[in-house]
Protein backbone atom coordinates (compact mmCIF):
# COMPACT_ATOMS: atom_id res chain seq x y z
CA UNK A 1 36.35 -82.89 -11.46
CA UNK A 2 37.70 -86.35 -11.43
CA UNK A 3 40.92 -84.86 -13.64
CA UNK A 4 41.67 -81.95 -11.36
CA UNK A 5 41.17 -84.27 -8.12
CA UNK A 6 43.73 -86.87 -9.53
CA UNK A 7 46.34 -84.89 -11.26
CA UNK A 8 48.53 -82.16 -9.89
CA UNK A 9 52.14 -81.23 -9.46
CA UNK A 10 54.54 -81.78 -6.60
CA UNK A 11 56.14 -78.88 -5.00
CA UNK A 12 59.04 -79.79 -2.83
CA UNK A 13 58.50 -83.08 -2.01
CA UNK A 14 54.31 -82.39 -1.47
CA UNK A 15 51.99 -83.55 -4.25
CA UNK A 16 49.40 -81.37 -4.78
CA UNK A 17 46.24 -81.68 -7.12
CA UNK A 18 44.88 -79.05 -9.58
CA UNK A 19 41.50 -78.79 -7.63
CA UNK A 20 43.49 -77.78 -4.74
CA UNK A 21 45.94 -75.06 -6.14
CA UNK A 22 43.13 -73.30 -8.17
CA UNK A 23 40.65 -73.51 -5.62
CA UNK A 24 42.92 -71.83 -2.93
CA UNK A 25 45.03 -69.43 -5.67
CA UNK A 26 41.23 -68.14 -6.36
CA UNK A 27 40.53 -67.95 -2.52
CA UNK A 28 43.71 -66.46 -2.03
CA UNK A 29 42.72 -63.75 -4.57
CA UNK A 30 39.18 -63.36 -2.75
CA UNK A 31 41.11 -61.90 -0.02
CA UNK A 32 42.93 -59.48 -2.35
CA UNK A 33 40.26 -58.41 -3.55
CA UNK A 34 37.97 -57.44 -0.71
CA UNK A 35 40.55 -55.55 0.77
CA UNK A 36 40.31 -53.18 -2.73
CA UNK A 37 36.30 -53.82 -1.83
CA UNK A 38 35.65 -54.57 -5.88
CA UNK A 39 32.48 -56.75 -6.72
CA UNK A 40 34.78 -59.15 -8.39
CA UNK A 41 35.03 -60.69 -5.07
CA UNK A 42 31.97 -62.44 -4.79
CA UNK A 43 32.17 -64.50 -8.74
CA UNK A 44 35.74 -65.84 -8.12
CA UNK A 45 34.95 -66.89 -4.57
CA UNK A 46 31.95 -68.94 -6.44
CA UNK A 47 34.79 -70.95 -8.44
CA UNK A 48 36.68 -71.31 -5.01
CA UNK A 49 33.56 -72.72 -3.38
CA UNK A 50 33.39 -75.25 -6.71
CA UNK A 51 36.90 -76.36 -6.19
CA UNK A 52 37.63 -76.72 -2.70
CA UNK A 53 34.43 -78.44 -2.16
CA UNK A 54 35.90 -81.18 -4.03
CA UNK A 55 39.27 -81.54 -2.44
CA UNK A 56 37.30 -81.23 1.07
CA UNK A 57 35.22 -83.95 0.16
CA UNK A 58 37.56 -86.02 -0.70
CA UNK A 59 40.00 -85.48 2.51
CA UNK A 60 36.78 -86.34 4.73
CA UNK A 61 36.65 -83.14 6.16
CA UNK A 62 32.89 -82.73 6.25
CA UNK A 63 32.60 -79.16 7.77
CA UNK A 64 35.28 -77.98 5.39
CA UNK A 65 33.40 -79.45 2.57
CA UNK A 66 29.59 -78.59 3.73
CA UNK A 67 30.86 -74.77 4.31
CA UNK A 68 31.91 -74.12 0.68
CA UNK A 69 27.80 -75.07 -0.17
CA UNK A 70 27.32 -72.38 2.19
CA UNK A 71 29.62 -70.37 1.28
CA UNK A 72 28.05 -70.21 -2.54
CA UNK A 73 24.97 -69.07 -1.30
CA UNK A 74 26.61 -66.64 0.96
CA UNK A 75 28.19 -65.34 -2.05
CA UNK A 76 25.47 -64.94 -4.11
CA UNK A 77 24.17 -62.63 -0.60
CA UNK A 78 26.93 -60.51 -1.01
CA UNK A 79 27.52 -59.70 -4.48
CA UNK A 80 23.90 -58.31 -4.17
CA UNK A 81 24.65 -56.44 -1.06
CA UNK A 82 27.59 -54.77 -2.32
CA UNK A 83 26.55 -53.51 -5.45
CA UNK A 84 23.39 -51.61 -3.28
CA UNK A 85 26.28 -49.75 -1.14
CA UNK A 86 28.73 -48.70 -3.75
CA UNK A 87 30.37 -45.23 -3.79
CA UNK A 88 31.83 -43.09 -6.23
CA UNK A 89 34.74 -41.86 -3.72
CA UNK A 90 35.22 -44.84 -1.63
CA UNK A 91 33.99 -47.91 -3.32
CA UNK A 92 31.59 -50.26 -1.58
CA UNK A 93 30.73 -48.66 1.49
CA UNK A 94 32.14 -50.33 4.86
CA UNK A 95 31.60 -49.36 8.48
CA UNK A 96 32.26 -51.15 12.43
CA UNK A 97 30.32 -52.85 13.47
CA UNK A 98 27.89 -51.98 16.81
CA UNK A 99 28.48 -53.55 20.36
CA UNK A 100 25.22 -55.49 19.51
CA UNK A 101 26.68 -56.80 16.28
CA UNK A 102 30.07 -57.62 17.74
CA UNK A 103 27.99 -59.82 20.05
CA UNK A 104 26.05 -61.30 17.92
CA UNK A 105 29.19 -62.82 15.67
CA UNK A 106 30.89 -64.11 18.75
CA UNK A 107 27.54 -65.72 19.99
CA UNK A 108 27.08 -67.31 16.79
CA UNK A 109 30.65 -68.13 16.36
CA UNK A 110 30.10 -69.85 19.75
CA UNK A 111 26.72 -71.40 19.14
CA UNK A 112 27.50 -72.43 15.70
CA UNK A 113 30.52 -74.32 16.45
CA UNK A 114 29.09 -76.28 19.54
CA UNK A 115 25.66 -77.31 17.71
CA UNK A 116 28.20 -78.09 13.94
CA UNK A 117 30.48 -80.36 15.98
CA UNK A 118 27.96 -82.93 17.35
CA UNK A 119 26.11 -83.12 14.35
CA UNK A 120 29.84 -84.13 12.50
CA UNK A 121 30.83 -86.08 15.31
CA UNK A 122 27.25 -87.73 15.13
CA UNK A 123 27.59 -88.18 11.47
CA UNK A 124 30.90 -89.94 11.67
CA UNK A 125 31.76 -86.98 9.11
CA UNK A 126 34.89 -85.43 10.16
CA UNK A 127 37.89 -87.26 12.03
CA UNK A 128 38.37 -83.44 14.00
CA UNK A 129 34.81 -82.44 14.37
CA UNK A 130 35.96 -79.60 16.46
CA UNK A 131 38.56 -77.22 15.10
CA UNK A 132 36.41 -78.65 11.20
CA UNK A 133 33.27 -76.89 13.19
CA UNK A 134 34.72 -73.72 14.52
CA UNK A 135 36.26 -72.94 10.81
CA UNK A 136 32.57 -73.88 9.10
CA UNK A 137 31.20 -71.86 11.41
CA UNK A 138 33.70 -68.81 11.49
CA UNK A 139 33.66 -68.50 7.69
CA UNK A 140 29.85 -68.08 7.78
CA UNK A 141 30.22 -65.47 10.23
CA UNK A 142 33.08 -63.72 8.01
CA UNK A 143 31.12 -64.02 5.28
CA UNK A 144 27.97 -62.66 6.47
CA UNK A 145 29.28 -59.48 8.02
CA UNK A 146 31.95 -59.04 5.18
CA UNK A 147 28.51 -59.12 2.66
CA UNK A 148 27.11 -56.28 5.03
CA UNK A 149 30.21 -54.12 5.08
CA UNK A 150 31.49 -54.92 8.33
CA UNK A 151 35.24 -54.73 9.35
CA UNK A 152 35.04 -57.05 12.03
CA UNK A 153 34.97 -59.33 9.29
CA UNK A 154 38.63 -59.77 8.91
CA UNK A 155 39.14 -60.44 12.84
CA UNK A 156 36.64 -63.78 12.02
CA UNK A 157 39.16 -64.65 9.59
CA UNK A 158 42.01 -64.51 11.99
CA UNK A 159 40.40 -67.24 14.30
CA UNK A 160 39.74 -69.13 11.15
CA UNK A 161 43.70 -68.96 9.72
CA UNK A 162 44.85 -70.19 13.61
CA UNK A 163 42.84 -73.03 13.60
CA UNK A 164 43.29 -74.08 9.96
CA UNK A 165 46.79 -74.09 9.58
CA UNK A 166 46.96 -76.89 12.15
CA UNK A 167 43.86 -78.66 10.73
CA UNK A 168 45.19 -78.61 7.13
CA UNK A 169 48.92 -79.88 7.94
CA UNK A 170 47.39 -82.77 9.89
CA UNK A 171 45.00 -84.04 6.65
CA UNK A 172 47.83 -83.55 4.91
CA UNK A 173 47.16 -80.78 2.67
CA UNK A 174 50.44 -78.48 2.96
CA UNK A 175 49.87 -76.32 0.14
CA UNK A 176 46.46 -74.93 1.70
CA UNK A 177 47.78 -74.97 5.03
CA UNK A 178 50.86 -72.43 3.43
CA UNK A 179 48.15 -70.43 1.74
CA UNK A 180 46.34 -69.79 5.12
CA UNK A 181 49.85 -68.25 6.69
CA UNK A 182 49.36 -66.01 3.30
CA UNK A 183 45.54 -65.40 3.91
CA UNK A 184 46.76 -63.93 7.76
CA UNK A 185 49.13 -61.30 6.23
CA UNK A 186 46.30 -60.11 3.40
CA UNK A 187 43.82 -59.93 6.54
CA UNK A 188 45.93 -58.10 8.69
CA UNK A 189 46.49 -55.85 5.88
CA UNK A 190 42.54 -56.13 5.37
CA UNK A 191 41.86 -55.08 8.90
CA UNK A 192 43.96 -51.62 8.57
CA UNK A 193 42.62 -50.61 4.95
CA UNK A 194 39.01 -51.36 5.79
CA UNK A 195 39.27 -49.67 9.26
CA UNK A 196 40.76 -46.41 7.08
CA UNK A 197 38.09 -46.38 4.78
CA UNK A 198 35.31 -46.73 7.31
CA UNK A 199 37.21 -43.68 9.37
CA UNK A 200 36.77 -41.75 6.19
CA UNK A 201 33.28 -42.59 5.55
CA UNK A 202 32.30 -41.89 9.44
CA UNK A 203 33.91 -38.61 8.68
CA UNK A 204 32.28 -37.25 5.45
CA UNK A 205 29.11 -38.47 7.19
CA UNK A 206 29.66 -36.39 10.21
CA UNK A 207 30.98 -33.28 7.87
CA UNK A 208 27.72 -33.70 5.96
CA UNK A 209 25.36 -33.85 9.32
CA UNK A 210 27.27 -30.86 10.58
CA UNK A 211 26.86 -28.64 7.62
């Protein structure tokens, strides 16, 4: 890992490591592929976690780094889920989310990110324990409802692009602060084909109860 860390290429001016550009290329593709809901998702977002973990570490960005542990195991969640809700027609199956689920993302969202940034700031482990927290925390939320199907998902990911693009350019790390302005056009695009799908599944269901 030592390598990747320590060697790179320099893209207009900015240096840039091979841990770095794999890790978010592969992250990058993540998105891509959740929005075509394939199961392929979950094993390349397991050599993102590997990656960025690394480059996190290294920047002393402690949430950033501690999330991509959680993130594995997350993944590991979801790869199972998905392959217990797949469908001939529409792929893995995807729906919105209930009031009461809605809720319970912000409120962990909330929770999460107040209880994450004392124990960095505590721990000496990040030098922005705040806006580190709240994108720790909001992946684990995006992660956990995109592993049950949920298109709320990709609004979790919104928060997380606005506060990381600032976060990343001031540690320094252009090229993954460019690839989150990326990751907010693939969610947006996300949001709509995930909100179709679940429109059709709603549908067929209600066709089904009906006849």
């Amino acid at each position: 890992m030592d390598f990747l860390l320590h060697h790179g290429i320099t893209v207009l001016g900015q240096w840039i490591s091979i841990a770095e550009l794999a890790g978010q290329v592969f992250a990058l593709a993540v998105v891509f592929l959740a929005q075509r809901r394939t199961l392929w998702t979950w094993p390349v977002q397991v050599g993102a976690t590997v990656l960025l973990f690394a480059v996190y570490a290294s920047a002393h960005l402690g949430g950033l780094a501690a999330r991509q542990v959680a993130i594995l195991a997350i993944s590991v969640y979801g790869w199972w889920a998905w392959t217990r809700r797949q469908d001939p027609v529409f792929g893995v199956v995807v729906r919105q989310g209930r009031l009461v689920e809605r809720l319970a993302m912000l409120g962990a969202f909330l929770a999460g990110t107040t209880v994450m940034a004392l124990v960095l700031d505590a721990l000496d482990a990040s030098w922005a324990p705040w806006p580190d927290a709240a994108i720790f925390v909001g992946t684990l939320v995006a992660f956990a409802a995109q592993g049950a199907g949920l298109v709320e998902f990709w609004l979790v990911w919104l928060v997380v692009d606005a506060i990381g693009v600032p976060l990343q350019i001031s540690s320094g790390l252009y090229f993954s602060a460019a690839i989150y302005i990326v990751f907010a056009g693939l969610v947006v695009h996300g949001w709509w084909s995930w909100n179709r799908s679940a429109r059709s599944v709603a549908n067929r269901q209600v066709m089904a109860a009906s006849s």
